[in-house]
Protein backbone atom coordinates (compact mmCIF):
# COMPACT_ATOMS: atom_id res chain seq x y z
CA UNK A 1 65.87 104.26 74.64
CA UNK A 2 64.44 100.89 76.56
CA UNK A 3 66.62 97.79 76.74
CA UNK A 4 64.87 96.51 73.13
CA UNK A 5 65.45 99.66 71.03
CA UNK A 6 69.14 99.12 72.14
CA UNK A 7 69.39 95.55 71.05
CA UNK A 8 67.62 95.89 67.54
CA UNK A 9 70.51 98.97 67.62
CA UNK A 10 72.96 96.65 68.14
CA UNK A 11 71.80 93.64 66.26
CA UNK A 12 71.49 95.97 62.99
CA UNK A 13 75.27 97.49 63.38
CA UNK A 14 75.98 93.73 63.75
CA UNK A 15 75.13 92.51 60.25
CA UNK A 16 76.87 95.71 58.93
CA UNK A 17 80.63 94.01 60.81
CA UNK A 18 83.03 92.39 58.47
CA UNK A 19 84.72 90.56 61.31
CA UNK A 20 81.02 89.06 62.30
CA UNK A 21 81.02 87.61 58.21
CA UNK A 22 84.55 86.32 58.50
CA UNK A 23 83.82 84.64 61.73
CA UNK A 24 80.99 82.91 60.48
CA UNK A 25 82.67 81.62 57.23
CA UNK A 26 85.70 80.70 59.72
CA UNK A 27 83.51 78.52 61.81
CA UNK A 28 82.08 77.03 58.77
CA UNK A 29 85.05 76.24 57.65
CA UNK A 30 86.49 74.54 60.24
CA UNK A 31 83.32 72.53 60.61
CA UNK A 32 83.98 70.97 56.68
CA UNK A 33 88.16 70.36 57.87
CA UNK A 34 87.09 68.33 61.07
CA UNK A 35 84.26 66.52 59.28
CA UNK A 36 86.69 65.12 56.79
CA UNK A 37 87.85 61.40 57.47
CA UNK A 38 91.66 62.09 59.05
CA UNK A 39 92.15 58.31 59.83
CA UNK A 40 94.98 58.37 57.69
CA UNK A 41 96.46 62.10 58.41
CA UNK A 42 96.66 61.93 61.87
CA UNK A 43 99.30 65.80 61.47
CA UNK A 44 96.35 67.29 59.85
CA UNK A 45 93.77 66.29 62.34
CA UNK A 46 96.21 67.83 65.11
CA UNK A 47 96.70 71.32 62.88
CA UNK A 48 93.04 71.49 62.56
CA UNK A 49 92.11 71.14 66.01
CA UNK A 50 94.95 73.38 67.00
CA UNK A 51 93.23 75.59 64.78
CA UNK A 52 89.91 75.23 66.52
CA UNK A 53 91.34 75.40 69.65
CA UNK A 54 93.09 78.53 69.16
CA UNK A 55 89.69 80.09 67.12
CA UNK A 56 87.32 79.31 69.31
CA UNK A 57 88.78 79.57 72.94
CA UNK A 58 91.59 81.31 72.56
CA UNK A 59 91.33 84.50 69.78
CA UNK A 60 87.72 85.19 68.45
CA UNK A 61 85.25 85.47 71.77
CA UNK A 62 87.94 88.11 73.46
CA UNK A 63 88.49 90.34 69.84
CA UNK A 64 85.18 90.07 68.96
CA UNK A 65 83.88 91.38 72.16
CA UNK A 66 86.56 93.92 73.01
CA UNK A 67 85.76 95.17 69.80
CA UNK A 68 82.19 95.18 69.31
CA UNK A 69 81.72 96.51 72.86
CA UNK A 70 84.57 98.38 73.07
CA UNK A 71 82.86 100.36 70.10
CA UNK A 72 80.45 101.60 72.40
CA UNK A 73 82.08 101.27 75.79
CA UNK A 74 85.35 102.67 74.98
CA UNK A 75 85.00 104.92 71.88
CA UNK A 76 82.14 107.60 73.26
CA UNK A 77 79.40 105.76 71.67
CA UNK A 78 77.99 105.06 74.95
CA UNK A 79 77.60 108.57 75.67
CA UNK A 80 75.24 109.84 72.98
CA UNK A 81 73.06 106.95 73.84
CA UNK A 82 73.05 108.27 77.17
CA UNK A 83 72.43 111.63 75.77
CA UNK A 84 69.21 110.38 74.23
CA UNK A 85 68.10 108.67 77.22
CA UNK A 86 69.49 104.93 77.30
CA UNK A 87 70.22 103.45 80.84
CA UNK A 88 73.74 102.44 81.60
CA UNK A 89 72.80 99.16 82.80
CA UNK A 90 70.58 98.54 79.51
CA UNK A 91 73.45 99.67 76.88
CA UNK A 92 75.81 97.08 78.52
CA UNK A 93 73.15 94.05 78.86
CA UNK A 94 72.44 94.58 74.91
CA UNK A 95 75.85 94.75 73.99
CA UNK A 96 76.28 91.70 76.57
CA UNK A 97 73.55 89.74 74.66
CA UNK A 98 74.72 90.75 70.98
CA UNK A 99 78.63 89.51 71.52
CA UNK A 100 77.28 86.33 73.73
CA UNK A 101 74.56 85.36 70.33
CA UNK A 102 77.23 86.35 67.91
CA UNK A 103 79.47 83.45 69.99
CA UNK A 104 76.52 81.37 70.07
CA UNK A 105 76.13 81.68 66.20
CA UNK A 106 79.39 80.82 65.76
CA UNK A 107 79.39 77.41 67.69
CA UNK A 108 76.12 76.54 65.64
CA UNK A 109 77.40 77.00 61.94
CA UNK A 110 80.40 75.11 62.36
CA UNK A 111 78.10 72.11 64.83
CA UNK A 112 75.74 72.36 62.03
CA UNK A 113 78.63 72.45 58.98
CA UNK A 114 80.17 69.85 60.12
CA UNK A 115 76.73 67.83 60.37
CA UNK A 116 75.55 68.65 56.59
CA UNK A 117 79.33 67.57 55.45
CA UNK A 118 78.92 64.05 56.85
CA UNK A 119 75.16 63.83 55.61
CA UNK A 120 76.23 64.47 52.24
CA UNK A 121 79.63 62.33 51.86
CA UNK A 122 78.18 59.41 54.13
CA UNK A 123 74.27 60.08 52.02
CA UNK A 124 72.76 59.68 56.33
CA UNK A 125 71.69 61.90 58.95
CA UNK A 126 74.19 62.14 61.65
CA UNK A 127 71.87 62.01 64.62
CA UNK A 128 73.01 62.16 67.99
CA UNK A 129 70.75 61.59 71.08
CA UNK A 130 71.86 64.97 72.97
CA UNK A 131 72.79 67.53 70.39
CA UNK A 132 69.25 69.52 70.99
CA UNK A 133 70.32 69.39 74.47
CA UNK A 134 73.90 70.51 74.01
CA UNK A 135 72.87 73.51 71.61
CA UNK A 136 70.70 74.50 74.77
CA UNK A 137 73.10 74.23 77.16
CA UNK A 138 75.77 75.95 75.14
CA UNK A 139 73.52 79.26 75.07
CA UNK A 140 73.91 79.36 78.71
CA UNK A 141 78.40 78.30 78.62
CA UNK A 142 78.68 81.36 75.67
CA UNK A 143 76.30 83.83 78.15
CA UNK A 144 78.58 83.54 81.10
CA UNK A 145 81.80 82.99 78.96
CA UNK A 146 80.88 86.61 77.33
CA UNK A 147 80.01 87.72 80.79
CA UNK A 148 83.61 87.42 82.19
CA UNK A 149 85.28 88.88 79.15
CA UNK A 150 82.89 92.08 79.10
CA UNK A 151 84.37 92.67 82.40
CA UNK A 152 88.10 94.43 81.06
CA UNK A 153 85.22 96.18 78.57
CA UNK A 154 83.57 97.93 81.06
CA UNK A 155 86.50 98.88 83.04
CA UNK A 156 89.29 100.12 80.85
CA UNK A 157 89.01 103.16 78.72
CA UNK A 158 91.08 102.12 75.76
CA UNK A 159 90.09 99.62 73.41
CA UNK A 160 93.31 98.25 72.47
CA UNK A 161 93.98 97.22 76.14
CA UNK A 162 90.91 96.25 76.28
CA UNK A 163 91.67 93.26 73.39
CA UNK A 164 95.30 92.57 75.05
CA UNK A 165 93.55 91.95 78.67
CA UNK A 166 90.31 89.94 77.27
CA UNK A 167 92.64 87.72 74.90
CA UNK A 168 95.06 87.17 78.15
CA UNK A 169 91.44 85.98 80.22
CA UNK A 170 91.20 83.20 77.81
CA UNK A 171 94.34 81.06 78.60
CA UNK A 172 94.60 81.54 82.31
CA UNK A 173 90.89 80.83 82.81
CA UNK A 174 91.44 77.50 80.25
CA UNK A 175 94.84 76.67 82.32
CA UNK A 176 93.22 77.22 85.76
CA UNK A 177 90.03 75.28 85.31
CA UNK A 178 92.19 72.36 83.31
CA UNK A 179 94.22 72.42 86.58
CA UNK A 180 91.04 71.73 88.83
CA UNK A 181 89.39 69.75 86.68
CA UNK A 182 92.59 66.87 86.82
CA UNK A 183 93.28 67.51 90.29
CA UNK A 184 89.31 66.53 91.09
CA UNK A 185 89.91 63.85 88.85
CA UNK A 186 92.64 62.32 91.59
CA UNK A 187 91.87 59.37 93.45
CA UNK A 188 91.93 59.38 97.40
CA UNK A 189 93.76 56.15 97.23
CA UNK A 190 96.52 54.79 94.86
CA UNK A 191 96.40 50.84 94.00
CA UNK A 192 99.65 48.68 92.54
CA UNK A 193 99.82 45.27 92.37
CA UNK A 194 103.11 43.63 92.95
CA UNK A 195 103.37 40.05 91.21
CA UNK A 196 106.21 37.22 92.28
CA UNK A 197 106.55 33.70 90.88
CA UNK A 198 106.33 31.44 93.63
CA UNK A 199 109.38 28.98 92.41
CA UNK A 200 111.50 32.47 92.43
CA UNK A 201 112.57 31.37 88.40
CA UNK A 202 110.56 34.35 87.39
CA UNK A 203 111.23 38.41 89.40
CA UNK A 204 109.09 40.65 87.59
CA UNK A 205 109.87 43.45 90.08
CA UNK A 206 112.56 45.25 91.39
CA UNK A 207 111.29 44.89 94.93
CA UNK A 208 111.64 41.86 96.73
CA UNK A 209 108.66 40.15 98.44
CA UNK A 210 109.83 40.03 102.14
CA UNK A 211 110.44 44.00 101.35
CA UNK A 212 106.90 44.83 99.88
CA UNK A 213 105.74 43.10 103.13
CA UNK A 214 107.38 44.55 105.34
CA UNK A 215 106.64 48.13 104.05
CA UNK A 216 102.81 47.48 103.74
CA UNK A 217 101.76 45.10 106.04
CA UNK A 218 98.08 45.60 105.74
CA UNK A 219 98.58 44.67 101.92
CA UNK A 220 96.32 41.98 100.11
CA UNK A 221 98.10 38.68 99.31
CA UNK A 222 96.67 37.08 96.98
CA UNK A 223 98.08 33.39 96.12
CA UNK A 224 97.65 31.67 92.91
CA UNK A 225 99.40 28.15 91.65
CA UNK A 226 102.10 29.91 90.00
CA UNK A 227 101.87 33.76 91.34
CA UNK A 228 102.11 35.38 94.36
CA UNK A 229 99.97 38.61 94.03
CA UNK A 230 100.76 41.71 96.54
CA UNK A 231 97.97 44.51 96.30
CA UNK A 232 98.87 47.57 98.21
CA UNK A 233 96.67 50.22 98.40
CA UNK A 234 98.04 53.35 99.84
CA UNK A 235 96.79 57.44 99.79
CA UNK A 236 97.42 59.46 97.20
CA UNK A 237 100.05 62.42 97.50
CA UNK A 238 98.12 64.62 94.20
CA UNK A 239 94.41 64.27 96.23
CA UNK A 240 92.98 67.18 97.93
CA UNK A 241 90.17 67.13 100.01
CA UNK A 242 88.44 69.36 102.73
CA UNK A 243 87.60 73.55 102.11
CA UNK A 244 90.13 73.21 99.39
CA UNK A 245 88.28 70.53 97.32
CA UNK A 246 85.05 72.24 97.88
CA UNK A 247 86.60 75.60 96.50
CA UNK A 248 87.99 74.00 93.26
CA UNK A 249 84.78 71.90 92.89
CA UNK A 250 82.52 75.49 92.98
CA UNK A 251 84.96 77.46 90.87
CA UNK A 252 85.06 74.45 88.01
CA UNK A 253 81.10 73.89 87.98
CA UNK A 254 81.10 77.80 88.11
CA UNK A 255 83.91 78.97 85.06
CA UNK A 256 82.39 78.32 81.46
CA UNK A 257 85.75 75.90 80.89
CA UNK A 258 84.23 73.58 83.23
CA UNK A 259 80.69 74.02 82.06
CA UNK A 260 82.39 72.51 78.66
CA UNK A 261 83.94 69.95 80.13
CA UNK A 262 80.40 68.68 81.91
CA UNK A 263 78.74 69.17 78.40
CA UNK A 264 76.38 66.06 77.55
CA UNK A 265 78.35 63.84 75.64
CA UNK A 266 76.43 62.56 72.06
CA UNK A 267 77.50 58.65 72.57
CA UNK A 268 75.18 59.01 76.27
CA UNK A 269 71.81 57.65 76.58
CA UNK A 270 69.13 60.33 77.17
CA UNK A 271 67.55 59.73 80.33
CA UNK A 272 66.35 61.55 83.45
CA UNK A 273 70.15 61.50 84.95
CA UNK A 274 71.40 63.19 81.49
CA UNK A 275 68.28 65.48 81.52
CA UNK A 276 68.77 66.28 85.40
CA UNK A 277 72.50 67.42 84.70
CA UNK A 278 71.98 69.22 81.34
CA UNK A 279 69.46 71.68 83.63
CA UNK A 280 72.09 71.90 86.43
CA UNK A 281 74.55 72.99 83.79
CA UNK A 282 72.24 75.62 82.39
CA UNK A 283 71.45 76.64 86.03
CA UNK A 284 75.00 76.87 87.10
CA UNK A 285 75.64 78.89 83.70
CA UNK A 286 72.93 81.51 83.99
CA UNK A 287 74.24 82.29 87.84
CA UNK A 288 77.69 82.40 86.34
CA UNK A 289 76.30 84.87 83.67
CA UNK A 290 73.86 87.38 86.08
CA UNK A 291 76.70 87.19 88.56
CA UNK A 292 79.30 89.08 86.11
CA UNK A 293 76.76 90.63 84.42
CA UNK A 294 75.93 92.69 87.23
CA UNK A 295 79.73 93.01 88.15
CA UNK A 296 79.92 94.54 85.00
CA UNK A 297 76.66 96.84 84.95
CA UNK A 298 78.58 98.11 88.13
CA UNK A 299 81.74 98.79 86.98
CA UNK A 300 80.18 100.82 83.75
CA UNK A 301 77.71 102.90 85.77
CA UNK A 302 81.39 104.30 87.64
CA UNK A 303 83.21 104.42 84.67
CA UNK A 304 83.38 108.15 83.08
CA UNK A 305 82.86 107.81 79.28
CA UNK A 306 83.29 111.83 79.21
């Protein structure tokens, strides 16, 4: 069987999936709750993006791939495809493709939901600048997201474990790129301005002047009619810099929790800059995606499905 035998294979056992049906009417769902004005409801804005939090990165990529492939990959599937001449490599880049489009699907119906809601209750077109750009770049962020959770797939025989280990992925990979991502954010240096009335009626800090002074000398006095303004500008205890910073800078450009972090924005202007970074993203992405990809293809080709 080539590589597009198996995915029209796939695709076709895909429409016949409940869980693919509920997921769809899931997304669409939450794409009518967070189009709804919550100005005054600010609870149910939280509980719904809780909700869409938990649905989309935290519960339904892992179970739906664990599942899906685990179908094939876990259950002996796998093996009468093999048995009627299918390539290793090519079963697992269908089933790769299938749960990655199925994610992809997802993110589309409730993008697109949530647009036709507002169109209809505001009677205008919500238009925004980027979103042709951010659908692209999202196929890319849901390839190499559904690369790293095929991994567990390929390597563990039962699918139950297989769920348990891809739903665990999901938080730690959200946590650890969260983590970079704010600790990148750190400035090297820290600025406070110390302010001092210069009649001495008015102490708006606990610090006296003469002290402030005398623990930053190189500090900026500034000297106004009534003020006396101290800027000290001193380093920053949460920066990191050197191999360190370079290593958390590739790993959060590299992870898909990142990659939706950098996502172009709808408020931005579209110009070359925007375009320049939406194809670095993409790039970045597809790496991210060949580079487990083939992890995986390894892993299955040693794995015995007997």
């Amino acid at each position: 069987m080539s590589l597009r035998n198996l995915l029209g294979a796939d695709f076709a056992r895909l429409v016949r999936i409940r869980l693919f049906w509920i997921s769809l009417a899931a997304s669409a769902a939450l794409g009518v709750c967070l189009s709804l004005d919550f100005k005054d409801e600010p609870v149910s804005l939280i509980l719904i993006s809780v909700l869409l939090l938990l649905y989309v990165l935290g519960v339904f990529p892992p179970l739906f791939c664990a599942l899906f492939a685990g179908k094939d990959l876990s259950d002996g599937l796998a093996k009468n495809r093999i048995a009627v001449g299918a390539k290793r490599h090519n079963i697992y880049i269908s089933l790769t493709a299938v749960c990655a489009a199925v994610l992809y699907l997802n993110y589309a119906v409730f993008e697109l939901t949530g647009m036709l809601c507002i169109a209809i209750a505001e009677k205008r077109v919500p238009v925004k600048p980027n979103f042709l750009l951010s659908m692209a770049c999202v196929v890319f962020i849901c390839l190499s997201l559904t690369a790293i959770l095929m991994l567990p797939v390929a390597a563990l025989r039962r699918k139950t474990a297989a769920v348990a280990v891809c739903i665990m992925i999901m938080p730690v990979l959200l946590v650890c790129e969260l983590s970079m991502y704010f600790k990148l954010s750190q400035p090297e240096f820290e600025t406070e301005i110390y302010e001092y009335s210069r009649d001495g009626s008015e102490q708006k800090e606990l610090i006296p002047l003469e002290k402030v002074l005398e623990m930053y000398p190189d500090a900026e006095v500034r000297e106004t009619e009534d003020w006396i303004d101290v800027t000290v500008t001193y380093p920053n205890e949460e920066y990191i810099g050197g191999a360190r910073r370079a290593i958390y800078a590739f790993a959060e450009n590299f992870l898909p929790f990142g990659q939706i972090v950098k996502l172009p924005r709808a408020d931005d202007p579209v110009d070359a800059k925007l375009l320049k970074n939406a194809l670095s993203l993409a790039a970045r992405s597809a790496c991210t995606a060949v580079f487990f990809t083939a992890i995986g293809v390894l892993i299955f080709k040693r794995k015995n499905i007997n």
